[in-house]
PDB file of N, CA and C in Angstrom:
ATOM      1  N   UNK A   1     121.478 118.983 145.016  1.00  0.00           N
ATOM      2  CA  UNK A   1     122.166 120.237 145.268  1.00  0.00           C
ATOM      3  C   UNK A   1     123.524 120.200 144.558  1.00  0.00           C
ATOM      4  N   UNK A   2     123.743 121.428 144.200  1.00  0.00           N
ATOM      5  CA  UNK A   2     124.999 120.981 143.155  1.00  0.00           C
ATOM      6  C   UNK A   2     126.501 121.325 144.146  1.00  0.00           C
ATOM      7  N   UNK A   3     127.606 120.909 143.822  1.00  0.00           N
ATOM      8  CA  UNK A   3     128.649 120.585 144.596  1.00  0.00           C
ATOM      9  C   UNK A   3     129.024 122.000 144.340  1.00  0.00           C
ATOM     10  N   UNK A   4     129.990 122.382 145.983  1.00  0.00           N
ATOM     11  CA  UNK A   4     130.889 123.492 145.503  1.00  0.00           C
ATOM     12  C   UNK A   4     132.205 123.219 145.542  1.00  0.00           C
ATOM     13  N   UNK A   5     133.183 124.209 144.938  1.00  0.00           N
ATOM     14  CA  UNK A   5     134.622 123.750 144.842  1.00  0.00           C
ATOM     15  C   UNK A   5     134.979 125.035 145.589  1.00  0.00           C
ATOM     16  N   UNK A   6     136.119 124.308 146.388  1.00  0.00           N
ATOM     17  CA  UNK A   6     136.725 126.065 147.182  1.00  0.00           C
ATOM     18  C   UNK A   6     138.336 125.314 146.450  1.00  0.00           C
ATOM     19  N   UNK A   7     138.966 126.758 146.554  1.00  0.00           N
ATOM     20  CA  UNK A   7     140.218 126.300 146.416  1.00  0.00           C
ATOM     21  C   UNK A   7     141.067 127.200 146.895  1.00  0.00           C
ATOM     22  N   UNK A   8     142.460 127.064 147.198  1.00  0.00           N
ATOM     23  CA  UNK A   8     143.430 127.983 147.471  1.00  0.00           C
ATOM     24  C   UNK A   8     144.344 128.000 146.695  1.00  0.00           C
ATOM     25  N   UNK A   9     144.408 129.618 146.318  1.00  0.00           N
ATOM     26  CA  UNK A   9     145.321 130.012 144.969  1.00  0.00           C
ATOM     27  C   UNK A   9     146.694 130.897 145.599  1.00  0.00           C
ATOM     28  N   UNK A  10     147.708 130.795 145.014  1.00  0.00           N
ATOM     29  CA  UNK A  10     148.645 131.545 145.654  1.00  0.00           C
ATOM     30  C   UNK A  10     149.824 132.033 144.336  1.00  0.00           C
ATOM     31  N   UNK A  11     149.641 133.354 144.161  1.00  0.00           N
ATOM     32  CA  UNK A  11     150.212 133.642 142.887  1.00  0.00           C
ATOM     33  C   UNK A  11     151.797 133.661 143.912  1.00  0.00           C
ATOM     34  N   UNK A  12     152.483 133.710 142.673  1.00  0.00           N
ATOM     35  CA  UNK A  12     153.827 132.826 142.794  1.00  0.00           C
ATOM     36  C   UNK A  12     154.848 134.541 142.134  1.00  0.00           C
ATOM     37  N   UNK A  13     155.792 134.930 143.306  1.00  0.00           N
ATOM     38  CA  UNK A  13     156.090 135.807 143.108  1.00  0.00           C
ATOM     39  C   UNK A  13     157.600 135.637 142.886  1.00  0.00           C
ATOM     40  N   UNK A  14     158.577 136.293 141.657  1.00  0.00           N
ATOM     41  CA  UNK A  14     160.200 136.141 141.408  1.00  0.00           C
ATOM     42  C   UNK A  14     160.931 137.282 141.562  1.00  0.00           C
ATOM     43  N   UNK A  15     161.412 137.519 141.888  1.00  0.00           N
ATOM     44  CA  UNK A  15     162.783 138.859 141.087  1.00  0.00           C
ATOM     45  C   UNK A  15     163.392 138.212 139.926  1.00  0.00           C
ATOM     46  N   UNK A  16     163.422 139.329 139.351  1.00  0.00           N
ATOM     47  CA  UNK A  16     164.049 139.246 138.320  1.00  0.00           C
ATOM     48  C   UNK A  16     165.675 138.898 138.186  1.00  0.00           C
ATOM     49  N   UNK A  17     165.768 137.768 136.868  1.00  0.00           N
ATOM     50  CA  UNK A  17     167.102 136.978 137.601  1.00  0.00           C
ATOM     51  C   UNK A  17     167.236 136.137 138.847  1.00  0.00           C
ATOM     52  N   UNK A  18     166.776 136.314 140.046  1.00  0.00           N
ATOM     53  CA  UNK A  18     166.846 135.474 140.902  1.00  0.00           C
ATOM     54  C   UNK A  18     166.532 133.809 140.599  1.00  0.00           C
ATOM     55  N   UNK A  19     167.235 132.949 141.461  1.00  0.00           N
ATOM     56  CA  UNK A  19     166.635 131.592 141.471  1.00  0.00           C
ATOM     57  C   UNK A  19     166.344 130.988 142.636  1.00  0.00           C
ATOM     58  N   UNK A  20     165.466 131.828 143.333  1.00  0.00           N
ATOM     59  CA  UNK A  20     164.408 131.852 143.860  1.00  0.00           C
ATOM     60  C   UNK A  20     163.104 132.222 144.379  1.00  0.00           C
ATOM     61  N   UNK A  21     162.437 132.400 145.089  1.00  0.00           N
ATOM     62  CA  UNK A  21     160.791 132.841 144.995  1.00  0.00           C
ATOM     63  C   UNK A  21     161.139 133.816 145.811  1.00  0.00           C
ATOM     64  N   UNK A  22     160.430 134.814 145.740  1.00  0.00           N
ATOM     65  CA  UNK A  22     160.368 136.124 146.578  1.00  0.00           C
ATOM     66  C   UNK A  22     159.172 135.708 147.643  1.00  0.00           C
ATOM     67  N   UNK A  23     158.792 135.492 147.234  1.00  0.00           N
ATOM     68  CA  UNK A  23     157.355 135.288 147.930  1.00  0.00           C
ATOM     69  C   UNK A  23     155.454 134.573 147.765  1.00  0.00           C
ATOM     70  N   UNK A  24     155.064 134.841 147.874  1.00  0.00           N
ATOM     71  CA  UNK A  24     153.582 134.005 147.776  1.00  0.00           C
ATOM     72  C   UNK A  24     152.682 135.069 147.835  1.00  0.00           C
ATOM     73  N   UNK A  25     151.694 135.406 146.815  1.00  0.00           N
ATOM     74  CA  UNK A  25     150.519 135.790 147.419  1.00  0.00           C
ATOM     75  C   UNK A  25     149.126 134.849 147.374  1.00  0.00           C
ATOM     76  N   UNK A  26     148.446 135.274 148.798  1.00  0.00           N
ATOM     77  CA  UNK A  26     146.841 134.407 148.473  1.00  0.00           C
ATOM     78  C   UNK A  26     145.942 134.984 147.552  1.00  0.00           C
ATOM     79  N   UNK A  27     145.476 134.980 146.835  1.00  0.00           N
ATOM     80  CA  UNK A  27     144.779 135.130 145.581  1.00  0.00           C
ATOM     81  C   UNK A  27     143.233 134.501 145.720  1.00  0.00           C
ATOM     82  N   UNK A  28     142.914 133.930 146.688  1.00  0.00           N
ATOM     83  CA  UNK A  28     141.999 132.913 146.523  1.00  0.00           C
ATOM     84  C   UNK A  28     140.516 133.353 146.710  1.00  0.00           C
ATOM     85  N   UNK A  29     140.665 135.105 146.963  1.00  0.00           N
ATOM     86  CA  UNK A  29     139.398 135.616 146.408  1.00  0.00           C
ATOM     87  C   UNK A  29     138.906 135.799 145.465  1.00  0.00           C
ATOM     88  N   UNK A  30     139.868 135.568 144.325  1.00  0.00           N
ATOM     89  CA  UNK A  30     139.233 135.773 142.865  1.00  0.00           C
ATOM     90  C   UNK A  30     138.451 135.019 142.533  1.00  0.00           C
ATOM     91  N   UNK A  31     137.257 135.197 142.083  1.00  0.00           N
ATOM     92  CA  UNK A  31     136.209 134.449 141.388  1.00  0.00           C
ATOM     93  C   UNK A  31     137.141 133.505 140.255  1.00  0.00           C
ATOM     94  N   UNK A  32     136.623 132.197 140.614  1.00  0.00           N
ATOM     95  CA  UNK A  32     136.994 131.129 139.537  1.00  0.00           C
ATOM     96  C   UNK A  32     136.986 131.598 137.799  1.00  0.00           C
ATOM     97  N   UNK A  33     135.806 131.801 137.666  1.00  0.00           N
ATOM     98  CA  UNK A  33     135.612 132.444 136.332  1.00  0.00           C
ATOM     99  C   UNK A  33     136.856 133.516 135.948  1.00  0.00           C
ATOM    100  N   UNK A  34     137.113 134.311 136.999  1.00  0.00           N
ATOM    101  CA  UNK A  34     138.022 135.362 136.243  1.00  0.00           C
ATOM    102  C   UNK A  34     139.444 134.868 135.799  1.00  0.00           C
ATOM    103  N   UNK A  35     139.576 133.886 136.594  1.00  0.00           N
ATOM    104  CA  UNK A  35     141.034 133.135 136.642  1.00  0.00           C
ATOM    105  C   UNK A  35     141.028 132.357 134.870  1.00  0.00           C
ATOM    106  N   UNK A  36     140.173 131.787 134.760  1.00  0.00           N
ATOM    107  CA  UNK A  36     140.037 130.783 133.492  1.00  0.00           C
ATOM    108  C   UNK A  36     139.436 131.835 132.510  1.00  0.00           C
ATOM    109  N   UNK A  37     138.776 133.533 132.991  1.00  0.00           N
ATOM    110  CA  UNK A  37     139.147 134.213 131.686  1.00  0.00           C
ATOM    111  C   UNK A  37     140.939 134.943 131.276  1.00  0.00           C
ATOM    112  N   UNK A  38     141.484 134.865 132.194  1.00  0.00           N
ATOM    113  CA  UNK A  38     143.112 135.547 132.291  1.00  0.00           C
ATOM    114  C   UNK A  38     143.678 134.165 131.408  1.00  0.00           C
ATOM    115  N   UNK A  39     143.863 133.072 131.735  1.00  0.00           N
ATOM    116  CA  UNK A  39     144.314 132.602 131.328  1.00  0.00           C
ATOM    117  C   UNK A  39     143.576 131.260 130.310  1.00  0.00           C
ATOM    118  N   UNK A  40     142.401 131.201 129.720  1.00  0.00           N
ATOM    119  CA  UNK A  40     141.857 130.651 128.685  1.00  0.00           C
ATOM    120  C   UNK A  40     142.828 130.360 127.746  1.00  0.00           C
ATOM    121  N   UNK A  41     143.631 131.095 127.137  1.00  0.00           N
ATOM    122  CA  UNK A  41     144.890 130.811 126.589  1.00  0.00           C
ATOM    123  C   UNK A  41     145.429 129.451 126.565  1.00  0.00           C
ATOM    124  N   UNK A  42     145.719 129.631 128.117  1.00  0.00           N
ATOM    125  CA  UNK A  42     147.573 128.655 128.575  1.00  0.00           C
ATOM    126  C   UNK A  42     146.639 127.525 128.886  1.00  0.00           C
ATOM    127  N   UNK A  43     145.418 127.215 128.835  1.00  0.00           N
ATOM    128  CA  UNK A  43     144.892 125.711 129.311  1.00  0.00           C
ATOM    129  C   UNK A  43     144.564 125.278 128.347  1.00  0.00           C
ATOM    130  N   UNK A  44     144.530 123.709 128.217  1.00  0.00           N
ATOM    131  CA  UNK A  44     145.255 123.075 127.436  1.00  0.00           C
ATOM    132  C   UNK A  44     144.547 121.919 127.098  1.00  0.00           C
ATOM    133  N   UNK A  45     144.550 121.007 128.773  1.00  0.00           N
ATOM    134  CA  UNK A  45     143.927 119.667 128.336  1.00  0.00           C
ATOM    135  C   UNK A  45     143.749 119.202 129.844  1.00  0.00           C
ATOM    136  N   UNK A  46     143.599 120.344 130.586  1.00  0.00           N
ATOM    137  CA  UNK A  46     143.341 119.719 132.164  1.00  0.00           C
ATOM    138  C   UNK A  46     141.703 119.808 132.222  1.00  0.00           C
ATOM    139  N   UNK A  47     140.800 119.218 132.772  1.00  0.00           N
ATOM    140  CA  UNK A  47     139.521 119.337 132.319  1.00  0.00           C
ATOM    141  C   UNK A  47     139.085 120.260 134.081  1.00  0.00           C
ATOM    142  N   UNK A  48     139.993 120.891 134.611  1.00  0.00           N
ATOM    143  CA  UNK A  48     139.556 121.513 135.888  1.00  0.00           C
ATOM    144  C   UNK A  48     140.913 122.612 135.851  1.00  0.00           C
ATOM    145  N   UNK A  49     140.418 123.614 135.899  1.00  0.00           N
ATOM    146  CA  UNK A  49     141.468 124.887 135.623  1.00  0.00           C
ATOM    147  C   UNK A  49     142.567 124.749 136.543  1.00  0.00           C
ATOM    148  N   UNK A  50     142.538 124.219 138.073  1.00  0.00           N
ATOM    149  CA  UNK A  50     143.515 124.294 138.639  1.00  0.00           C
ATOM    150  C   UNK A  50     143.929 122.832 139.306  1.00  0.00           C
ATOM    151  N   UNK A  51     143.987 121.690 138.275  1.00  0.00           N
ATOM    152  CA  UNK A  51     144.512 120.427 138.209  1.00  0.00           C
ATOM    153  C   UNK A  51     145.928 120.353 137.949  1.00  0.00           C
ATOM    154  N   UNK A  52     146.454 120.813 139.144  1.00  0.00           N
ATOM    155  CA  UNK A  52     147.959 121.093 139.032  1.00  0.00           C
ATOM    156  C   UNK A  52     149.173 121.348 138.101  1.00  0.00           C
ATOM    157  N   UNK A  53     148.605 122.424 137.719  1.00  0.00           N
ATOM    158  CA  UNK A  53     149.273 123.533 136.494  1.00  0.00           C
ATOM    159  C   UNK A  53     149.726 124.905 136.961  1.00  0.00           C
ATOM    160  N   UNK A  54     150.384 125.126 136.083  1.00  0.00           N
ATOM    161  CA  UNK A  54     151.655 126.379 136.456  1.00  0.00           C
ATOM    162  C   UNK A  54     150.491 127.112 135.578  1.00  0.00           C
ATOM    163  N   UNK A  55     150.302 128.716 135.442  1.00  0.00           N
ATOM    164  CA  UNK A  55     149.969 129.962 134.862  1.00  0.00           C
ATOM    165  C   UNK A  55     150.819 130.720 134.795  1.00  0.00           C
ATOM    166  N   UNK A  56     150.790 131.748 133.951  1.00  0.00           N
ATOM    167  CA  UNK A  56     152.480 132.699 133.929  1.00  0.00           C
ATOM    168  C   UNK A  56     151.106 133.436 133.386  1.00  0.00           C
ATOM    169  N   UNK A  57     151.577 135.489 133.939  1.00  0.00           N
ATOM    170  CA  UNK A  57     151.123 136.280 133.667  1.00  0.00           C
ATOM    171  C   UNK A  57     152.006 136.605 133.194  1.00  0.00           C
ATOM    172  N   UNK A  58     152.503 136.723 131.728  1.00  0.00           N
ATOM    173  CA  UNK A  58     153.609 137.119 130.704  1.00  0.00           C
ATOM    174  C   UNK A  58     153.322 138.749 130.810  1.00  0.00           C
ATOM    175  N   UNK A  59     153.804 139.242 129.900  1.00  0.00           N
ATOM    176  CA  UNK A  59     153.853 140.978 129.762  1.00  0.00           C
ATOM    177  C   UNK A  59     152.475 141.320 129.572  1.00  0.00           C
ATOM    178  N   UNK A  60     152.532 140.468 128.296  1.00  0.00           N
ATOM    179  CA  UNK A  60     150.992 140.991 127.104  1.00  0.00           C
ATOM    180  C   UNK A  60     149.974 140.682 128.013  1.00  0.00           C
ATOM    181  N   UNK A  61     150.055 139.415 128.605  1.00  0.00           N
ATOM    182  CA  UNK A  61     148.684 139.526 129.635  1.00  0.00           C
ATOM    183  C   UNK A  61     148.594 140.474 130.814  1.00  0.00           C
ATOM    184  N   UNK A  62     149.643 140.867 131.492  1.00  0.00           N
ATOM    185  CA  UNK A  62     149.427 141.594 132.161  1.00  0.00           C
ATOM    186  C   UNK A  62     148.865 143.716 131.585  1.00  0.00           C
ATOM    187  N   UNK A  63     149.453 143.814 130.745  1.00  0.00           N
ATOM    188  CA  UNK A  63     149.080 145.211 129.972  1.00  0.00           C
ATOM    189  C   UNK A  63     147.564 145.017 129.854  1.00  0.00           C
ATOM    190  N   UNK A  64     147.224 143.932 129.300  1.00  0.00           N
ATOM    191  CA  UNK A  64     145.826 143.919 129.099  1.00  0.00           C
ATOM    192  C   UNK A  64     144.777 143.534 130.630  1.00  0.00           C
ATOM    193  N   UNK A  65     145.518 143.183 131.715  1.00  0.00           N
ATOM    194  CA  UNK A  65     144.411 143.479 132.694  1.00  0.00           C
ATOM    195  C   UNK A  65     145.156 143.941 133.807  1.00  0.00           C
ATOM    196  N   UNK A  66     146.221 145.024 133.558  1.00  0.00           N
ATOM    197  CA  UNK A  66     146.904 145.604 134.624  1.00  0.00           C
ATOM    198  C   UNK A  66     145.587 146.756 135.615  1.00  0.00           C
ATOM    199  N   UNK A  67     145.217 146.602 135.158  1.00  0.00           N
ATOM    200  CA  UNK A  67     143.927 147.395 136.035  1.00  0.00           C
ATOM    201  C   UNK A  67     143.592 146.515 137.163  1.00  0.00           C
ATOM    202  N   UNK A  68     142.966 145.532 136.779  1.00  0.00           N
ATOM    203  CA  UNK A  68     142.474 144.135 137.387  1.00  0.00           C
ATOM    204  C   UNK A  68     143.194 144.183 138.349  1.00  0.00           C
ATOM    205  N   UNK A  69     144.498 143.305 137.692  1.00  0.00           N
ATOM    206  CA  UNK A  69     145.397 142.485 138.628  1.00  0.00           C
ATOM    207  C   UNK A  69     145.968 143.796 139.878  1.00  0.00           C
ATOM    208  N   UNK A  70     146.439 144.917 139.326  1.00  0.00           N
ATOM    209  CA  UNK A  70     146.863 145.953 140.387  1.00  0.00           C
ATOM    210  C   UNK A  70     145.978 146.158 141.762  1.00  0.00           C
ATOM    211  N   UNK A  71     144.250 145.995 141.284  1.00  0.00           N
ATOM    212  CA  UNK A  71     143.304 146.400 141.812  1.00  0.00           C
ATOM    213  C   UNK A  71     143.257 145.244 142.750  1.00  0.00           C
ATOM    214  N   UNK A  72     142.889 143.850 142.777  1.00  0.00           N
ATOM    215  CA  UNK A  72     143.260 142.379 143.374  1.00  0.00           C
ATOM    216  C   UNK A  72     144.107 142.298 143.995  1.00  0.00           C
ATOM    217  N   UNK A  73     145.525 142.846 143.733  1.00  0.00           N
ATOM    218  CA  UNK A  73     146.908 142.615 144.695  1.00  0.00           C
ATOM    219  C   UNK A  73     146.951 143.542 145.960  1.00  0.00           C
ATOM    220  N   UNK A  74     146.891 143.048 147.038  1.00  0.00           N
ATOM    221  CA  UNK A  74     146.949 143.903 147.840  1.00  0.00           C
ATOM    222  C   UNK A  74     148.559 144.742 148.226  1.00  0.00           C
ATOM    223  N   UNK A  75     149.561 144.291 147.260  1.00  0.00           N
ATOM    224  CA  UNK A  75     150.628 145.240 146.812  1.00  0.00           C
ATOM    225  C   UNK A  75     150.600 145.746 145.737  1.00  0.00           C
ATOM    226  N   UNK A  76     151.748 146.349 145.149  1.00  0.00           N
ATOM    227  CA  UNK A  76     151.351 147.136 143.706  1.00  0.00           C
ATOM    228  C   UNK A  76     153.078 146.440 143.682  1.00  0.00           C
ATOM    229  N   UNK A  77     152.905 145.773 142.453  1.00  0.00           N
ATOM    230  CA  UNK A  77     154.534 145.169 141.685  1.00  0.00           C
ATOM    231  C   UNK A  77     154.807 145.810 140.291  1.00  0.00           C
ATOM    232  N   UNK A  78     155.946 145.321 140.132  1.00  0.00           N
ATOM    233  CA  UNK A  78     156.492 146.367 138.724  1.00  0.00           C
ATOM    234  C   UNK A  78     156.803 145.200 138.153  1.00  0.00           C
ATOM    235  N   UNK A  79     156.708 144.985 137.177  1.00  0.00           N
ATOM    236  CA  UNK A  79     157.141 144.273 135.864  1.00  0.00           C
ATOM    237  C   UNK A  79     158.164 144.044 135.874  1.00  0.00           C
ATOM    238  N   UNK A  80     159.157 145.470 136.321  1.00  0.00           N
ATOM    239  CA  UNK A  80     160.699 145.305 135.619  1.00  0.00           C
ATOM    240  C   UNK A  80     161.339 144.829 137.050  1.00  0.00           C
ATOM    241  N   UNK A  81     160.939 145.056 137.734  1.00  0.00           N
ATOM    242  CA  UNK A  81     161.271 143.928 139.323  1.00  0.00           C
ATOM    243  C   UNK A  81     161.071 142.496 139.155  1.00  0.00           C
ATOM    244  N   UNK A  82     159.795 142.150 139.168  1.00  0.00           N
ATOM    245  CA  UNK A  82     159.022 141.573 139.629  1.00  0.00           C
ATOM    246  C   UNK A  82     158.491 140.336 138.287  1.00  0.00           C
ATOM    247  N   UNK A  83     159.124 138.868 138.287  1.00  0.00           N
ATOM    248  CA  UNK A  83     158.353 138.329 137.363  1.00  0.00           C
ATOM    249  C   UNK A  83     156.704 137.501 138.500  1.00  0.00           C
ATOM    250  N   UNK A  84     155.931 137.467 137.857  1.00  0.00           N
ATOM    251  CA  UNK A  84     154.845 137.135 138.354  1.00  0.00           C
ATOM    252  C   UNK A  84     153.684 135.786 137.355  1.00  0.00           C
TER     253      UNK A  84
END
């Protein structure tokens, strides 16, 4: 039987300028797959997508799945607030 992996994801929320965290969201309904298609990019050389690594949803990634991610968040954040 093949193994399953659960995990808990918690996107990592800033204000802008601040130096510190605004807050946490749980994330950990997203299908694995969608996570390692958002960020296919930024991985590198960890051979397990969430082998304790940082992700940054920069601008450009977010424009390109602001649908997604808006639709997933159970808040709605602004860019120009909000680094994520």
């Amino acid at each position: 039987m093949a193994e399953k992996y659960y995990y808990q994801l918690y996107l990592e929320i800033v204000l802008r300028g601040a130096d510190y965290v605004f807050g946490f969201m749980n994330v950990s309904h997203i299908p694995y797959e969608k996570f390692y298609e958002l960020f296919q990019d930024q991985v590198t050389t960890e051979t397990f997508l969430f082998e304790d690594v940082s992700y940054f949803i920069d601008e450009e990634l977010y424009q390109k799945n602001k649908g997604f991610l808006n639709k997933e968040n159970q808040i709605r954040y602004s860019r120009k607030v909000f680094l994520v």
